[in-house]
N, C-alpha and C. Protein backbone atom coordinates (compact mmCIF):
# COMPACT_ATOMS: atom_id res chain seq x y z
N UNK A 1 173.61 -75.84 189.25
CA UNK A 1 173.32 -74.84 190.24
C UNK A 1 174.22 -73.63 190.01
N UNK A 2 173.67 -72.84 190.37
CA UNK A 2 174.64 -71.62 190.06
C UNK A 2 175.45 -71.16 191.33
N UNK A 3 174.85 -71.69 192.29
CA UNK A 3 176.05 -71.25 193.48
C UNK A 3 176.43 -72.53 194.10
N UNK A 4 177.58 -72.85 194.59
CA UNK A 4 178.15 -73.69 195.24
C UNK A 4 177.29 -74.46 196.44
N UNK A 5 176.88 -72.66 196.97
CA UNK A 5 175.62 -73.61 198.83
C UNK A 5 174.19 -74.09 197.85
N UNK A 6 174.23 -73.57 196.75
CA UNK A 6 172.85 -74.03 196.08
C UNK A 6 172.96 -75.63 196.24
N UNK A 7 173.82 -76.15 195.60
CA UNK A 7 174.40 -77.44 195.22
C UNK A 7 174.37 -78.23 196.56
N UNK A 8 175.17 -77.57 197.44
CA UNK A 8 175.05 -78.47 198.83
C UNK A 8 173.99 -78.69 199.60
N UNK A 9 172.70 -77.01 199.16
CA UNK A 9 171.60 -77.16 200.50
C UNK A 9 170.76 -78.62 199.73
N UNK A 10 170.91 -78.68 197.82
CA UNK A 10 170.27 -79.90 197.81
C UNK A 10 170.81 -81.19 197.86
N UNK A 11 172.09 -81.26 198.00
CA UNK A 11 172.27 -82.47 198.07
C UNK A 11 171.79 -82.81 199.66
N UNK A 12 172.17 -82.21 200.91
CA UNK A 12 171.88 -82.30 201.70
C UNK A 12 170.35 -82.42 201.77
N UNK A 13 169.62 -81.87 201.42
CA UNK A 13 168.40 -82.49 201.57
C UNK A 13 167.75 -83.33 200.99
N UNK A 14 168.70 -83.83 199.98
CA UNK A 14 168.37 -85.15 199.34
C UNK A 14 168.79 -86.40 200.00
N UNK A 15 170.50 -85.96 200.44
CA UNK A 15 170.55 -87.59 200.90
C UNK A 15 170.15 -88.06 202.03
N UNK A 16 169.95 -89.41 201.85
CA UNK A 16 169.30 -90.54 202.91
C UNK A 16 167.66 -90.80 202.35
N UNK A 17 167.10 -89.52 201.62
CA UNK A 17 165.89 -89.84 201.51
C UNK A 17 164.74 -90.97 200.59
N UNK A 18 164.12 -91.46 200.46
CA UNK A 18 163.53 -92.78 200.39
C UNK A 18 162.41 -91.90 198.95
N UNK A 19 162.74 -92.56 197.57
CA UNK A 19 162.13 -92.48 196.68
C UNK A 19 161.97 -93.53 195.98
N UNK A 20 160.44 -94.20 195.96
CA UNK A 20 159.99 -95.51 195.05
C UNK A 20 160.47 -96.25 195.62
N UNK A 21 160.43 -96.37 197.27
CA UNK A 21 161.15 -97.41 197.64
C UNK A 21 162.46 -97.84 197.79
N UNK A 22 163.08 -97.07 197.54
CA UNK A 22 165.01 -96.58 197.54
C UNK A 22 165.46 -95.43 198.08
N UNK A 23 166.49 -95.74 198.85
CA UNK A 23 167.46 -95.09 199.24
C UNK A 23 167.78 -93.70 198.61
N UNK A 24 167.86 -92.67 198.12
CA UNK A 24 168.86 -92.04 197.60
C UNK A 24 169.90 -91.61 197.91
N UNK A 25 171.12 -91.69 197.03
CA UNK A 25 172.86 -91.49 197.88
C UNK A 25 173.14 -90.76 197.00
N UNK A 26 173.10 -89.70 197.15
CA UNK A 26 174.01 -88.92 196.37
C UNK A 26 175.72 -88.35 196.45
N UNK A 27 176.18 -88.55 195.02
CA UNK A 27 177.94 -88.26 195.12
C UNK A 27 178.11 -87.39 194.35
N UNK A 28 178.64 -86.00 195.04
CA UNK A 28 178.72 -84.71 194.08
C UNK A 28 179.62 -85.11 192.75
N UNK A 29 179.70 -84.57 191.85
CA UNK A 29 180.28 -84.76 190.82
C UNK A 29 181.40 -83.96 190.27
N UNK A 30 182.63 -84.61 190.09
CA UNK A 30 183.36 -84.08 189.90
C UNK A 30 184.17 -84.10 188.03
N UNK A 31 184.57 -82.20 188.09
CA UNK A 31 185.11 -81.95 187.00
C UNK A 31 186.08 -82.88 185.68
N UNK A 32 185.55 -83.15 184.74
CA UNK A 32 186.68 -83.73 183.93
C UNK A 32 188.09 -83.44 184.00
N UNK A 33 188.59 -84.78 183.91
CA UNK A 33 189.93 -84.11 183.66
C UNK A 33 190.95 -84.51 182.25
N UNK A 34 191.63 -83.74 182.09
CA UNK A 34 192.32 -83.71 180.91
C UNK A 34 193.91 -84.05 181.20
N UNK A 35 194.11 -85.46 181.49
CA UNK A 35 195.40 -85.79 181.64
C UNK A 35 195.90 -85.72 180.44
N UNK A 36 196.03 -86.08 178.93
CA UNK A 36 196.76 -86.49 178.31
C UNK A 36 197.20 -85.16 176.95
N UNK A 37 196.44 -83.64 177.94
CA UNK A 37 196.79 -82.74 177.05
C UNK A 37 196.00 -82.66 175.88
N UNK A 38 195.28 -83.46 175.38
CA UNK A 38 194.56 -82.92 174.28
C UNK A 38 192.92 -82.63 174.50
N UNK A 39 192.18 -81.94 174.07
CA UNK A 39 190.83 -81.80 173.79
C UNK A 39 189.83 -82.79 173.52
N UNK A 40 188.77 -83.30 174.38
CA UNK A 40 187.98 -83.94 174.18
C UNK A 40 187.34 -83.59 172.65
N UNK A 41 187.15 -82.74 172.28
CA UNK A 41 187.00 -82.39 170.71
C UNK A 41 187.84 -82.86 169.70
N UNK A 42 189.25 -82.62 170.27
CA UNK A 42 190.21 -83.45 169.43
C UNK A 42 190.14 -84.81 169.28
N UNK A 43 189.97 -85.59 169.99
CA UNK A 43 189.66 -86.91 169.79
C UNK A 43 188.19 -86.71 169.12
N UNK A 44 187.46 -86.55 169.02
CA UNK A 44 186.29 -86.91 168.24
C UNK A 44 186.48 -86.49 166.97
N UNK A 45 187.59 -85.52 166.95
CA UNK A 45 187.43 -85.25 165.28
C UNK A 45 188.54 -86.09 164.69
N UNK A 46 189.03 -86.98 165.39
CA UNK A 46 190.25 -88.42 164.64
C UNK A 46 189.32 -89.60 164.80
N UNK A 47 187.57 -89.49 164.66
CA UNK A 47 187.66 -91.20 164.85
C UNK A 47 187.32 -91.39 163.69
N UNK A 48 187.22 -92.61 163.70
CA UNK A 48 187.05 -93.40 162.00
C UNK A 48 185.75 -92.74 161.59
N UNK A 49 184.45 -92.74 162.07
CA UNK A 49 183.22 -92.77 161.53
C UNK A 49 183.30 -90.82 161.09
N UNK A 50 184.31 -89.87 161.12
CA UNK A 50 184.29 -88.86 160.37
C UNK A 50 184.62 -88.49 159.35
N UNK A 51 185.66 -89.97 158.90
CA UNK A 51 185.91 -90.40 157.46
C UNK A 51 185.18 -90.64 156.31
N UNK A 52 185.48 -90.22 155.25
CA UNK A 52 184.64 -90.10 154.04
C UNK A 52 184.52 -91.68 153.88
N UNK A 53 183.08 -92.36 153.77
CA UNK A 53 183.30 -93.73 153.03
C UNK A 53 183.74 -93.47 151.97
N UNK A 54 184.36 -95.15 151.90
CA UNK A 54 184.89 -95.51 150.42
C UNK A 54 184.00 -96.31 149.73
N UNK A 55 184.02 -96.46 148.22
CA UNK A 55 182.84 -97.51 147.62
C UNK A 55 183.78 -98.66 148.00
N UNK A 56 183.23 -100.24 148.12
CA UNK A 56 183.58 -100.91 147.91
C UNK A 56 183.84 -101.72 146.59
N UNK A 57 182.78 -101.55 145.94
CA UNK A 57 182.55 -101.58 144.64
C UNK A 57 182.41 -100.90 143.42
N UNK A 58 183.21 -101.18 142.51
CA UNK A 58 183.32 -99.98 141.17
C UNK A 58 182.10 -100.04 140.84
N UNK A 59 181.47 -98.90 140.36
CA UNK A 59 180.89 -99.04 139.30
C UNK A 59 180.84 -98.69 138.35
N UNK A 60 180.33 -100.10 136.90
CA UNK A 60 180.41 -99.96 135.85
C UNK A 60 179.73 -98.97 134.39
């Protein structure tokens, strides 16, 4: 949503309401957070699978 009351007029008119037979509850969602100082990017560019394979086997 691009404005804040955007976000609220729908959640508000979403919750309690009954879709397929269910409830809907909605829980606004809140911002990531970055306790440990580094970049969610940074970790993805240290995992194993960005490593060059190795052969296991020479070949002759």
């Amino acid at each position: 949503m691009a404005l804040k009351s955007e976000g609220a007029t729908a959640i508000a008119n979403l919750e309690g309401k009954r879709l397929r037979n269910r409830v809907v509850n909605i829980v606004e969602a809140l911002p990531l957070s970055n306790k440990s100082g580094t970049a969610i990017t940074d970790i993805r560019n240290t995992n194993r699978s960005n490593r060059r394979r190795e052969n296991k086997y020479q070949m002759i």
